[in-house]
Protein backbone atom coordinates (compact mmCIF):
# COMPACT_ATOMS: atom_id res chain seq x y z
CA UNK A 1 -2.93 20.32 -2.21
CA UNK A 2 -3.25 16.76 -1.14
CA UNK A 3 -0.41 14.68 -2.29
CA UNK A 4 0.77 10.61 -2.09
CA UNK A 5 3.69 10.10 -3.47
CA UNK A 6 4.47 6.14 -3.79
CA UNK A 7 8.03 4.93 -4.52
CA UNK A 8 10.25 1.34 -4.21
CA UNK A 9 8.72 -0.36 -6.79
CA UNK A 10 11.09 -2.43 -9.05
CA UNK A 11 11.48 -5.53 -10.50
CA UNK A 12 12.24 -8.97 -8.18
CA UNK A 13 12.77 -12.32 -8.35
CA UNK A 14 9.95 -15.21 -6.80
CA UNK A 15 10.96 -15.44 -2.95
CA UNK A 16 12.03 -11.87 -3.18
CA UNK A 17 11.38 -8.47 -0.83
CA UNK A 18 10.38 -5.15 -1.71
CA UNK A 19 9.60 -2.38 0.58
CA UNK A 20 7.24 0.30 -0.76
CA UNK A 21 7.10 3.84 0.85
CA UNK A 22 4.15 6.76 0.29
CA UNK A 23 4.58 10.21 0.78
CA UNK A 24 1.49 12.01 2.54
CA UNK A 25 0.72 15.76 2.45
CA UNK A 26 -2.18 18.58 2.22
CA UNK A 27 -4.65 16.77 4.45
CA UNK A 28 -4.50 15.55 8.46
CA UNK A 29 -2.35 12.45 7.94
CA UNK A 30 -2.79 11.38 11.17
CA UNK A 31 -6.70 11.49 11.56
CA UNK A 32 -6.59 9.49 7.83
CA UNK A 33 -6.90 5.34 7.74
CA UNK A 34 -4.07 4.09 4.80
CA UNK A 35 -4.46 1.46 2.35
CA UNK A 36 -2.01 0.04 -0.34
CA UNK A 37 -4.14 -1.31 -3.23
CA UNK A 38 -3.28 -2.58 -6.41
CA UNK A 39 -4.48 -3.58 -9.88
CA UNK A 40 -2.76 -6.17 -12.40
CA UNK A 41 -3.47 -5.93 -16.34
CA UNK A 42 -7.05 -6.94 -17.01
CA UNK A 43 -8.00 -7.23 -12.85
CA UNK A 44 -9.79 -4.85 -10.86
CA UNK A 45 -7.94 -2.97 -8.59
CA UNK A 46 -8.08 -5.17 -4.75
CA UNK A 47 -6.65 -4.25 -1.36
CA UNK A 48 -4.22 -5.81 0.24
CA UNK A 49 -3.51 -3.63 3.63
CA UNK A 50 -5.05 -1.08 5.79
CA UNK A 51 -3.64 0.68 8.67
CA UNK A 52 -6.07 2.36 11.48
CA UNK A 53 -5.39 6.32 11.73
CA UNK A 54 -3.28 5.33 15.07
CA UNK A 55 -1.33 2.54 13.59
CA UNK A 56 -2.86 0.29 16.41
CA UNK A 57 -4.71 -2.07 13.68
CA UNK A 58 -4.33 -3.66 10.31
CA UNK A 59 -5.86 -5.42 7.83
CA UNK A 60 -4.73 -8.16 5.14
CA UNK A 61 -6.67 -10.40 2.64
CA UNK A 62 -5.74 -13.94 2.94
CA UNK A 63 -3.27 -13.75 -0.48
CA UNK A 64 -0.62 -11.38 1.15
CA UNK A 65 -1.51 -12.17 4.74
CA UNK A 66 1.75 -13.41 6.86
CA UNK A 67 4.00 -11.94 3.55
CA UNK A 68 2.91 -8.33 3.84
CA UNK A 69 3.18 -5.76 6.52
CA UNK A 70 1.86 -2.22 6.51
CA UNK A 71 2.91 0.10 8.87
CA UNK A 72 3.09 4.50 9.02
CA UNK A 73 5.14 6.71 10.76
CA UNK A 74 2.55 9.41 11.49
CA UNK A 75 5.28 12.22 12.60
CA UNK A 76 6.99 11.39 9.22
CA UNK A 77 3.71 11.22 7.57
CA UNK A 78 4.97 7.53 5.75
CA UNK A 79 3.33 4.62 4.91
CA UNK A 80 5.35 1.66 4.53
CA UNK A 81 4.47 -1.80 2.96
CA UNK A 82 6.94 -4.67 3.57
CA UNK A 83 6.68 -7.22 1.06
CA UNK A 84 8.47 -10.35 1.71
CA UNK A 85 8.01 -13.80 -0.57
CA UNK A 86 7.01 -12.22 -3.60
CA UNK A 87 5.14 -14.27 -6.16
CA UNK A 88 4.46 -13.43 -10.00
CA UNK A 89 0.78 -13.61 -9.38
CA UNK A 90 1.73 -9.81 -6.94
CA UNK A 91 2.96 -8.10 -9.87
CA UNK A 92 0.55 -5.08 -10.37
CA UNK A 93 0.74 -1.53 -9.78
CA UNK A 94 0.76 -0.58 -6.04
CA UNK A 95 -1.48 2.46 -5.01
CA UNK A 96 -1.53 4.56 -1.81
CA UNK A 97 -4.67 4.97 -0.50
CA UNK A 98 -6.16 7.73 2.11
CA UNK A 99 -9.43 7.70 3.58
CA UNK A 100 -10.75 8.76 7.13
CA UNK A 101 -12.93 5.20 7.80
CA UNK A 102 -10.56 2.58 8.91
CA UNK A 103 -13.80 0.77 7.26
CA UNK A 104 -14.74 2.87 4.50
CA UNK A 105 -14.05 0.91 1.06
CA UNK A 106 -14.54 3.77 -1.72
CA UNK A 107 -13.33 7.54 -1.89
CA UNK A 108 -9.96 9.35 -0.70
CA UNK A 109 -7.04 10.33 -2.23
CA UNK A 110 -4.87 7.85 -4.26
CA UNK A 111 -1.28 8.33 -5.49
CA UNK A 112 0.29 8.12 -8.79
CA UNK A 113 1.29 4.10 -8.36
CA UNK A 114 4.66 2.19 -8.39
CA UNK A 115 4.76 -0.93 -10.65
CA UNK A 116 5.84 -3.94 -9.07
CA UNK A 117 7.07 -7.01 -11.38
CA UNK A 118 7.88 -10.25 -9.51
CA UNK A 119 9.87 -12.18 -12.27
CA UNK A 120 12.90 -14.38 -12.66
C-alpha cells in the first residue's frame, strides 16, 4: 500500500536548521509531483514546497522562500526539505505530500507528519 513516512522533526532554536526526510512507497514515485505542507494550531494547513516529478522545478511561497529547499532522490524514492533560519512563526506539523500535477492543489497521499518547534 502507499506509504510516506516523514521523519527529522525536533525541536530548534530561532536561526536554527532542520532537515526533514519522507519515505515514499506503493505508488510510481517518480511519475508523482512532492509537496511538504504544514499546519500550526488553529491555521489551515499551507504549502511551502513542491518539487516537479523530475526534480527539474520547485516551488516556494514567499515566507520560506530563500530559507527552504526541497529536493528528492527519485532512485532512493526521498524527499528532502532543508530548512535553514528557522523562525517560531514555522513551528507546525510538516506533511509529505504526493500528487501526480506538479499543479494540482488537492488530493494524493499524505504522511503521518513530523512536528517541528522553533523555540529558544
Amino acid at each position: 500500500q502507499v506509504q510516506l513516512v516523514e521523519s527529522g522533526g525536533g525541536l530548534v532554536q530561532p536561526g536554527g536548521s532542520l532537515r526533514l526526510s519522507c519515505a515514499a512507497s506503493g505508488f510510481d514515485f517518480g511519475s508523482y509531483a512532492m509537496s511538504w505542507y504544514r499546519q500550526a494550531p488553529g491555521k489551515e494547513r499551507e504549502s511551502v514546497a513542491r518539487v516537479r516529478s523530475d526534480g527539474g522545478s520547485t516551488m516556494y511561497p514567499s515566507s520560506v522562500k530563500g530559507r527552504f529547499t526541497i529536493s528528492r532522490d527519485n532512485d532512493k524514492n526521498m524527499v528532502y526539505l532543508q530548512m535553514n533560519s528557522l523562525k517560531p512563526e514555522d513551528t507546525a506539523v510538516y506533511y509529505c505530500n504526493a500528487r501526480p500535477g506538479y499543479f494540482s492543489e488537492s488530493g494524493g497521499y499524505w504522511g503521518q507528519g513530523t512536528q517541528v518547534t522553533v523555540s529558544s
